[in-house]
C-alpha atoms as a PDB file:
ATOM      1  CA  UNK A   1       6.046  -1.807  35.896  1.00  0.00           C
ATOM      2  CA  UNK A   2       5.365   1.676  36.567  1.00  0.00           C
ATOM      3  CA  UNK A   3       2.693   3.596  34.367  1.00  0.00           C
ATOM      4  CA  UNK A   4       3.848   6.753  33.414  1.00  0.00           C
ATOM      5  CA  UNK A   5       1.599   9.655  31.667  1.00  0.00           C
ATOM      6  CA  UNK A   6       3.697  11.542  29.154  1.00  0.00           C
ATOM      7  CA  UNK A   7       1.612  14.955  27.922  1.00  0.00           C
ATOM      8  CA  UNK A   8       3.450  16.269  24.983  1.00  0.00           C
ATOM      9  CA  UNK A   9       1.607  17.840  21.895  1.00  0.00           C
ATOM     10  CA  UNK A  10       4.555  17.280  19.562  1.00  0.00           C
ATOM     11  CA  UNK A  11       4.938  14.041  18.051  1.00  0.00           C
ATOM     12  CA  UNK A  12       8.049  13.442  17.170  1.00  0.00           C
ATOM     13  CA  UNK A  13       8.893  13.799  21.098  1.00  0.00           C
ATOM     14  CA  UNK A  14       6.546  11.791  22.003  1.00  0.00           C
ATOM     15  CA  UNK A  15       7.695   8.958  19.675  1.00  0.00           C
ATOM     16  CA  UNK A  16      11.174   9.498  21.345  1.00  0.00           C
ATOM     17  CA  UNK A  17      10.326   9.788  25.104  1.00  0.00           C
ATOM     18  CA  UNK A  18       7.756   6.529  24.284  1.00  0.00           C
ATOM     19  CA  UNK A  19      10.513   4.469  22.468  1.00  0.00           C
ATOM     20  CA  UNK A  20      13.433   5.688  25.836  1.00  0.00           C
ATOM     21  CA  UNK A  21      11.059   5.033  28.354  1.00  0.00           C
ATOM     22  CA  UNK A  22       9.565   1.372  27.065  1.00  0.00           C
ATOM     23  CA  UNK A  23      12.997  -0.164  26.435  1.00  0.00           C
ATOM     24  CA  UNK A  24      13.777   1.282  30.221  1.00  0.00           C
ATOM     25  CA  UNK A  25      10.491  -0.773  31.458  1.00  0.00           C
ATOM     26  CA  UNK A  26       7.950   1.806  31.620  1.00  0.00           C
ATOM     27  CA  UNK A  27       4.372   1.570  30.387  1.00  0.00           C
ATOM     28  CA  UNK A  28       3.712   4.867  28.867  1.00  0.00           C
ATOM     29  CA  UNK A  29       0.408   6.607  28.363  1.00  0.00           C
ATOM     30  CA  UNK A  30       0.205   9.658  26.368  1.00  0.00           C
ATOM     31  CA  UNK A  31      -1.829  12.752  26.307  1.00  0.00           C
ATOM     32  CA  UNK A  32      -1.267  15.646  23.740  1.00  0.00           C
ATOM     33  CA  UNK A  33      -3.297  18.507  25.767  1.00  0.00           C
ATOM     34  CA  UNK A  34      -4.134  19.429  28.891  1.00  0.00           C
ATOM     35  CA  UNK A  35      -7.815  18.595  28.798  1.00  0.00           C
ATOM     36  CA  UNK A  36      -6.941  14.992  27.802  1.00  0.00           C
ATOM     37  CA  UNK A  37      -3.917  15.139  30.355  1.00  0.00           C
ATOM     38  CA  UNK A  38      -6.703  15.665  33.413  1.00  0.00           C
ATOM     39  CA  UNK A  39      -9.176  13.306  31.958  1.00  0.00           C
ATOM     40  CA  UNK A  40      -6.138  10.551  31.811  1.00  0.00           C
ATOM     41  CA  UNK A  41      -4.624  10.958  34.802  1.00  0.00           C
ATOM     42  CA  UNK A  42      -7.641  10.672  36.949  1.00  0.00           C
ATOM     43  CA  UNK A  43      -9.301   7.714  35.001  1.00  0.00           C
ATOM     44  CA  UNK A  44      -5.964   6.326  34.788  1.00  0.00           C
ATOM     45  CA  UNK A  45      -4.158   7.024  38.017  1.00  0.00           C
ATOM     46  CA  UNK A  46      -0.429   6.605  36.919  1.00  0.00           C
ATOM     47  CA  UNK A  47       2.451   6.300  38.729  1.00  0.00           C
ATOM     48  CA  UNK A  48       3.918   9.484  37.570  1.00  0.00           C
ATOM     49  CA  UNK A  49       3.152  12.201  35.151  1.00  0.00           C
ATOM     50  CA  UNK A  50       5.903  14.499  32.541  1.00  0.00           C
ATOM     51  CA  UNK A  51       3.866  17.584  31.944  1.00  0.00           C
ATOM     52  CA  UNK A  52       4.879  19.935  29.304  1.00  0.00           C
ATOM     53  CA  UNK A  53       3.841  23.595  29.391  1.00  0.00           C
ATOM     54  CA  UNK A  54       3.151  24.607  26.394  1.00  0.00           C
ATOM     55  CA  UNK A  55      -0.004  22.967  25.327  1.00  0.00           C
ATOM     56  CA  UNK A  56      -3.211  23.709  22.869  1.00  0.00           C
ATOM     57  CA  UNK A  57      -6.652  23.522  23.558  1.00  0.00           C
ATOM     58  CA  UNK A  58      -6.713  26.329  26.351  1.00  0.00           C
ATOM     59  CA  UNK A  59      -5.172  24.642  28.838  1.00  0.00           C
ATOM     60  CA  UNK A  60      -1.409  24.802  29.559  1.00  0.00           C
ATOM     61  CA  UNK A  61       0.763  22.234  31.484  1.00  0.00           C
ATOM     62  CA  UNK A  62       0.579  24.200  35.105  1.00  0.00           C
ATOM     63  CA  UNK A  63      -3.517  24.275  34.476  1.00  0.00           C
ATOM     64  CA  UNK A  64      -3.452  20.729  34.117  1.00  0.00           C
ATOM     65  CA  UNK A  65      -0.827  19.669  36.738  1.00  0.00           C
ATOM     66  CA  UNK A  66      -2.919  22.511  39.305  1.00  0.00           C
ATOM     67  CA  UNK A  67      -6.876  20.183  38.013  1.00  0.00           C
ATOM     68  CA  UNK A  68      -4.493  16.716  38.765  1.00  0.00           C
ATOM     69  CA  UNK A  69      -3.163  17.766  42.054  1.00  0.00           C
ATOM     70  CA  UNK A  70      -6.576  19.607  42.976  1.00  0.00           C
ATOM     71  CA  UNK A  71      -8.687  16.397  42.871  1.00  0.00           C
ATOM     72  CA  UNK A  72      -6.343  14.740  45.430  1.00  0.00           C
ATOM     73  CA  UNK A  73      -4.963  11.866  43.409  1.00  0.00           C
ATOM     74  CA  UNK A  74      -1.561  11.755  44.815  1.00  0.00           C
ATOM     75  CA  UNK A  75       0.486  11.973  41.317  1.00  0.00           C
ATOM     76  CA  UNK A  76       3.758  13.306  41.489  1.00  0.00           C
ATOM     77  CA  UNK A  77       4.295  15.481  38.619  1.00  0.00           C
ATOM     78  CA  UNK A  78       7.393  16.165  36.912  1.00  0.00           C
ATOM     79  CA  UNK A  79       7.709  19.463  34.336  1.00  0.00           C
ATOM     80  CA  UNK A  80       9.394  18.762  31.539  1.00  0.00           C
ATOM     81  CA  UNK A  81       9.523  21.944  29.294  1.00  0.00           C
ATOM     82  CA  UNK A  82      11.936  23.773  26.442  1.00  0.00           C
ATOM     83  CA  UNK A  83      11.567  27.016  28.623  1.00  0.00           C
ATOM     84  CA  UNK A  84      13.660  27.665  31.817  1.00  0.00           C
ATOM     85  CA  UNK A  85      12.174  30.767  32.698  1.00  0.00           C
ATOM     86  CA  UNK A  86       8.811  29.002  33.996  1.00  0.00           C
ATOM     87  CA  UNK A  87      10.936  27.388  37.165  1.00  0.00           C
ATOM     88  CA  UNK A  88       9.785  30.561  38.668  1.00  0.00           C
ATOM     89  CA  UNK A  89       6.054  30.497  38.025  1.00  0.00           C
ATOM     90  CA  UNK A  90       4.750  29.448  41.677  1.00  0.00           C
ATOM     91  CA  UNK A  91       2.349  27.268  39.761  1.00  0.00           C
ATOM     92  CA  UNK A  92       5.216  25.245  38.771  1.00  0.00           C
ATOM     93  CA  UNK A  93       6.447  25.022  42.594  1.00  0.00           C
ATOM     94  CA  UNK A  94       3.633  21.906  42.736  1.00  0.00           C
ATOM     95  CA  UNK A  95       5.926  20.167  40.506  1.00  0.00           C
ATOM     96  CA  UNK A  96       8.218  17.190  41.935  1.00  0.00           C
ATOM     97  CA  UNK A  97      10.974  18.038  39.531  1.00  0.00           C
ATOM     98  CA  UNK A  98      11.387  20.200  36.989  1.00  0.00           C
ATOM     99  CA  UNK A  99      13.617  19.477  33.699  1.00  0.00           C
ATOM    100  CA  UNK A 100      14.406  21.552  30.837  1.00  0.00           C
ATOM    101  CA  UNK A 101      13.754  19.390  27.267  1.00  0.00           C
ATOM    102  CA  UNK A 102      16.964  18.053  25.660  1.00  0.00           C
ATOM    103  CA  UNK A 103      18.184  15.204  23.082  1.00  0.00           C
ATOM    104  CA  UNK A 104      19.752  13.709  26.686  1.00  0.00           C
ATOM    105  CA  UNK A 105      16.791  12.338  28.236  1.00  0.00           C
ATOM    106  CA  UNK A 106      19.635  11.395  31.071  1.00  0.00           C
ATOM    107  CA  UNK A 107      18.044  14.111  33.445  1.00  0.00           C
ATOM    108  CA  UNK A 108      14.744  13.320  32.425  1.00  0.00           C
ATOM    109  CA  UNK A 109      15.019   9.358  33.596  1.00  0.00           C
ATOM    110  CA  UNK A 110      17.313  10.118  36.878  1.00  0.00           C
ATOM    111  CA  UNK A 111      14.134  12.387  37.658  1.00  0.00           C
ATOM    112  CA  UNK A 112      11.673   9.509  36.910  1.00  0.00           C
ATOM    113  CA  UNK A 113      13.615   6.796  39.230  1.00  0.00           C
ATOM    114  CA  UNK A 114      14.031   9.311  41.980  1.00  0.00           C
ATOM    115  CA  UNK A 115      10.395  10.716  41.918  1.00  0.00           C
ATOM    116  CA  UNK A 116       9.185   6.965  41.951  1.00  0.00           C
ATOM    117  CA  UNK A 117      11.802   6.022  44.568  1.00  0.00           C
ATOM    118  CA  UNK A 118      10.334   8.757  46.607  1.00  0.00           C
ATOM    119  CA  UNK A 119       6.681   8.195  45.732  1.00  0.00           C
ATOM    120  CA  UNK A 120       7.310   4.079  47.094  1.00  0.00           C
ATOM    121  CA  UNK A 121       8.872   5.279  50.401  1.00  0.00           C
ATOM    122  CA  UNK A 122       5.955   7.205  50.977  1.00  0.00           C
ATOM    123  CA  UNK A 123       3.733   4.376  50.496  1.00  0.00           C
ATOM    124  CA  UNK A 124       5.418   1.727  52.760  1.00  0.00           C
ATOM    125  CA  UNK A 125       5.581   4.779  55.427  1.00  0.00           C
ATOM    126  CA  UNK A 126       1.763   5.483  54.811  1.00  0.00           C
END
């Protein structure tokens, strides 16, 4: 079972994304800033991480996905994000996917199986 780290400060997203991505058989871990998000991820090591942008506590989604990728963990990072025009924020070039929030979490979990797909054939090929 994959371990996925969802960082989303609202809640009533998070209860959604948790309750679609448990019954698909994910174990989900959540973080509701970007401080916490970094502190997670590299105690934690998941599988895979859904960043949103827009975070409090002084440190938005790109900061945090730009600390996780700096310390060499190896976590793909997917942004997940109401805003569109951040696709074009180098900073959010790191990303392995980037998805635009809607009620259709379709995109969201054909972007999950295809960045762990990916992430898997690296391994065997490491």
């Amino acid at each position: 079972m994959a371990r996925i780290l969802l960082v989303e400060d609202e809640e009533n997203v998070c209860l959604l994304y948790r309750s679609e991505l448990e019954a698909e058989g994910y174990e989900v871990i959540e973080a509701h800033d970007g401080k916490a998000a970094v502190r997670i991820a590299l105690d934690c090591e998941p599988d895979l991480v859904i960043m949103d942008i827009n975070l409090p506590e002084k440190m938005d989604g790109l900061e945090a996905m730009s600390r996780i990728n700096g310390a060499g963990k190896n976590i793909p990072v997917i942004i997940n994000t109401g805003y569109s025009q951040y696709r074009d924020n180098f900073l959010a070039w790191a990303a392995d996917d980037y998805i635009v929030k809607s009620g259709d979490l379709s995109a969201l979990k054909q972007s999950i199986e295809r960045t762990l797909t990916a992430r898997r054939n690296a391994e065997k090929r490491a």
